[in-house]
N, C-alpha and C. Protein backbone atom coordinates (compact mmCIF):
# COMPACT_ATOMS: atom_id res chain seq x y z
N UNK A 1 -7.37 21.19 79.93
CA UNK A 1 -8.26 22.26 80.27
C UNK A 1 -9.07 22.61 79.03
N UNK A 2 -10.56 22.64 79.29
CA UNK A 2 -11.24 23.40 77.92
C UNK A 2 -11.02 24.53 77.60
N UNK A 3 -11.20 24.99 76.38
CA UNK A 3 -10.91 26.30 76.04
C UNK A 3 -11.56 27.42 76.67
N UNK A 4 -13.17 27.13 76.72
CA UNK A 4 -14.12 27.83 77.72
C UNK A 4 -13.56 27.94 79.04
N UNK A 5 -12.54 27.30 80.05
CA UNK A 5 -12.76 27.42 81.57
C UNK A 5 -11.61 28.34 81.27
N UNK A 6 -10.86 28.69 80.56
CA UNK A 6 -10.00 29.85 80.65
C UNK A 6 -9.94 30.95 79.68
N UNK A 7 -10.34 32.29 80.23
CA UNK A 7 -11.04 33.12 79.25
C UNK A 7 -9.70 33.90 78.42
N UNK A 8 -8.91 33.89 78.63
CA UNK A 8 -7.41 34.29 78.39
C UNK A 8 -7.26 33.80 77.00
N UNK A 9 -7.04 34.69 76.49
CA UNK A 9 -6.69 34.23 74.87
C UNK A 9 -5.24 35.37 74.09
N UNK A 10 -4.96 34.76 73.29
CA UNK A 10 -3.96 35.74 72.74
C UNK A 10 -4.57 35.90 71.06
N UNK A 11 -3.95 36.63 70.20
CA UNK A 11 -4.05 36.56 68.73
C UNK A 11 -2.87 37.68 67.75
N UNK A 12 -2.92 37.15 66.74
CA UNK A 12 -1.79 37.51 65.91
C UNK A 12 -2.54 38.09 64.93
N UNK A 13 -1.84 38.96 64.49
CA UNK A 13 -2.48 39.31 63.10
C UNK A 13 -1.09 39.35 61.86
N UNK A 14 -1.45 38.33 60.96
CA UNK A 14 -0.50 38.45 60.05
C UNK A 14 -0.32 39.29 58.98
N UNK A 15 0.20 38.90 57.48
CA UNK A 15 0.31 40.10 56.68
C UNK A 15 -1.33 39.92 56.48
N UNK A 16 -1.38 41.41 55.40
CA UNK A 16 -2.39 41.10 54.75
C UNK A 16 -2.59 40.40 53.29
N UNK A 17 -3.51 39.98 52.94
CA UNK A 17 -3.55 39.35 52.09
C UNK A 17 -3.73 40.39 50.63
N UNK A 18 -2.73 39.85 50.05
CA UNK A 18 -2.87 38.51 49.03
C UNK A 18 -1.13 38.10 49.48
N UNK A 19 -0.39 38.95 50.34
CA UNK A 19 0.65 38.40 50.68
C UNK A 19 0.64 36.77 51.49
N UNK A 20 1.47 36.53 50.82
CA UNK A 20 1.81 35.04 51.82
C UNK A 20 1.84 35.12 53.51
N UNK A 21 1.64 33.60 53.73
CA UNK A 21 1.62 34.24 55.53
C UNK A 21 2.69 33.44 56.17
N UNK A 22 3.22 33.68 56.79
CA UNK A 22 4.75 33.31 57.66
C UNK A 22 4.09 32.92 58.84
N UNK A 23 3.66 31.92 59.03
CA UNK A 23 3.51 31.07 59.84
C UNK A 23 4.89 30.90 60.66
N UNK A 24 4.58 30.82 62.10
CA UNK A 24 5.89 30.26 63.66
C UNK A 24 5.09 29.02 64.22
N UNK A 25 6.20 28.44 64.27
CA UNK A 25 5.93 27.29 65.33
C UNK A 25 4.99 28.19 66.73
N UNK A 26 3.97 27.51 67.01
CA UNK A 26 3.01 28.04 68.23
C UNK A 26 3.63 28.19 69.62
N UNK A 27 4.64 27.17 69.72
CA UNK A 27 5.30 27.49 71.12
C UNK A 27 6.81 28.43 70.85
N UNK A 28 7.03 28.95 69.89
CA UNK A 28 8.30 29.99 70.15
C UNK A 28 7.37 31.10 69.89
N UNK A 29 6.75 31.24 68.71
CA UNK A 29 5.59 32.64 69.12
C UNK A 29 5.30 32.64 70.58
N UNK A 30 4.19 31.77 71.41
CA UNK A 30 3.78 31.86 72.60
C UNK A 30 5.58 32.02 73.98
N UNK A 31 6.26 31.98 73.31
CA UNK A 31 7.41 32.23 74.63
C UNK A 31 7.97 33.12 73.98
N UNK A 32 7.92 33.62 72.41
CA UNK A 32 8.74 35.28 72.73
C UNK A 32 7.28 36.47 73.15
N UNK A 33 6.40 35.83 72.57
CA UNK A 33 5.41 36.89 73.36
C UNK A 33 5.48 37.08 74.83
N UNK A 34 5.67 35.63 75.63
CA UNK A 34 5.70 36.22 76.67
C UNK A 34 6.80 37.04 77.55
N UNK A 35 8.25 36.49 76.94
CA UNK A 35 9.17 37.52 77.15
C UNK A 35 8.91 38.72 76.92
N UNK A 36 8.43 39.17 75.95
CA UNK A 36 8.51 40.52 75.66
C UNK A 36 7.19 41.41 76.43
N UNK A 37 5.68 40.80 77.18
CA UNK A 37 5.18 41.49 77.71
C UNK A 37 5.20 40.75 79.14
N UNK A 38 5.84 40.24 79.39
CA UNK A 38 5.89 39.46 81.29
C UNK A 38 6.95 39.74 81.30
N UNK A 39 6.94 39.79 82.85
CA UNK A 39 8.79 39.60 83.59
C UNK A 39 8.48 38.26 84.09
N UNK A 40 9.47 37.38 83.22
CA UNK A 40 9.51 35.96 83.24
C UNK A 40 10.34 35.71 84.68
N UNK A 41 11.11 36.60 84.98
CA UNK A 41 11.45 36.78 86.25
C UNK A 41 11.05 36.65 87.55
N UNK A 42 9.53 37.00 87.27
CA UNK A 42 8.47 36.85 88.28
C UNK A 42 8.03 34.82 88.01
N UNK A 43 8.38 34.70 89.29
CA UNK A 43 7.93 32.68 89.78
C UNK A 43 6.31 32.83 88.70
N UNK A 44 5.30 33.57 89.03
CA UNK A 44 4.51 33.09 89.10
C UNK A 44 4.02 33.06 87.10
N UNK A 45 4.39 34.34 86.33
CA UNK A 45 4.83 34.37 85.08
C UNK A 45 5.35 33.06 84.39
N UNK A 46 6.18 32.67 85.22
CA UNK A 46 7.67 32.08 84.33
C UNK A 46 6.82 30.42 84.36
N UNK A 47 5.53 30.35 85.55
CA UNK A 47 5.09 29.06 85.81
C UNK A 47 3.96 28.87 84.47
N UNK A 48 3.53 30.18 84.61
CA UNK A 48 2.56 30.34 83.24
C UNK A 48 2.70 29.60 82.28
N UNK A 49 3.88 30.16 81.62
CA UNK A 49 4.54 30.08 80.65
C UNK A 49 5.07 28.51 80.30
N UNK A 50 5.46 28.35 81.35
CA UNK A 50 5.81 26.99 81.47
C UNK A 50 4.38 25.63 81.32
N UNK A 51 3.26 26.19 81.72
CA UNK A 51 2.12 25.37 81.85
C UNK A 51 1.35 25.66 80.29
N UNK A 52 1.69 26.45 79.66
CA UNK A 52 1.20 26.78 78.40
C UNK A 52 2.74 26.02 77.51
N UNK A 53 3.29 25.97 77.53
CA UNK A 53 4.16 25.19 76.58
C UNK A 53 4.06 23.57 77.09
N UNK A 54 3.24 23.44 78.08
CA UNK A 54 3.77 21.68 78.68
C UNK A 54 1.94 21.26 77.88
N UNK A 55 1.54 22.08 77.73
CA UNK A 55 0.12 21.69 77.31
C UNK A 55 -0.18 21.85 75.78
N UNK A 56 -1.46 21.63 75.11
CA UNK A 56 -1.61 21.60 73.87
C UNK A 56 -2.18 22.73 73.51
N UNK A 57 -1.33 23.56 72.44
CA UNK A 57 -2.08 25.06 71.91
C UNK A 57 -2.86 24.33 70.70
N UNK A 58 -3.84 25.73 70.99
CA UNK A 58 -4.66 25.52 69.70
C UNK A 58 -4.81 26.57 68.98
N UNK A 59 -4.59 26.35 67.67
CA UNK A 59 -5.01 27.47 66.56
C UNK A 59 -6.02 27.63 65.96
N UNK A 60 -7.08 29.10 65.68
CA UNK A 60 -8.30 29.20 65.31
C UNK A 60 -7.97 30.01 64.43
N UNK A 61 -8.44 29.92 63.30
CA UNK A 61 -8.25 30.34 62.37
C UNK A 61 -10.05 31.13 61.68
N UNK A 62 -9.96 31.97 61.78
CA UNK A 62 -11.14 32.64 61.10
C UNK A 62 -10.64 33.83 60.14
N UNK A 63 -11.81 33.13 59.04
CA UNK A 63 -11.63 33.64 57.67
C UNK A 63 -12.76 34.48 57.65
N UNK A 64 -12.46 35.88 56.84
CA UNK A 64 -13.52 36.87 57.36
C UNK A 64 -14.22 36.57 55.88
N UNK A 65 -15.69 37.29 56.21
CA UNK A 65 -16.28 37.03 54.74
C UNK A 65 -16.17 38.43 53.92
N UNK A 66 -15.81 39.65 54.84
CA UNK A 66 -15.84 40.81 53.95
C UNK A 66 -14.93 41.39 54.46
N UNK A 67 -14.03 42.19 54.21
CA UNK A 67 -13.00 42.45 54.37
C UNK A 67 -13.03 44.28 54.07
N UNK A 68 -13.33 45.12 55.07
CA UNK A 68 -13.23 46.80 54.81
C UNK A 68 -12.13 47.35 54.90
N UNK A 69 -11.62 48.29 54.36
CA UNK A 69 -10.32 48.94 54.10
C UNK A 69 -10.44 50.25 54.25
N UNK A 70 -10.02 51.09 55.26
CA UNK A 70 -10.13 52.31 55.22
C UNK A 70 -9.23 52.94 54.76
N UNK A 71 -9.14 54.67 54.38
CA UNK A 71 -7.45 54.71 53.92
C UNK A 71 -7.16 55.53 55.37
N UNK A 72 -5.72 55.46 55.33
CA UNK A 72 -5.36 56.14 56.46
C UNK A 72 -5.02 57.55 56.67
């Protein structure tokens, strides 16, 4: 499937930098995410899930050019 015919996307946000980044294997990230916001319980969920791990993830990686910091 192209990336375009399915508009569904997920994203992570890691530490911030200048900390190191802790990278997960793409398919245990993508199946505890979905445990934790699906009821894998539900057939039609659990098929999801299943069709996203039988297929190829892809990682996009964008590097920002400016970076704003507000304080909190």
């Amino acid at each position: 499937m192209a990336v375009g015919a399915d508009p569904r996307s997920s994203r992570s946000a890691g530490c911030p930098s200048p900390a190191a980044p802790r990278w997960r294997p793409a398919e245990r990230l993508c199946a505890r995410l979905a445990a934790r916001y699906w009821d894998l319980d539900d057939p039609t969920r659990a098929d999801d899930l299943a069709m996203m791990l039988a297929g190829d993830l892809i990682r996009v990686v964008i590097h920002p050019g400016t970076v704003h910091r507000y304080p909190n």
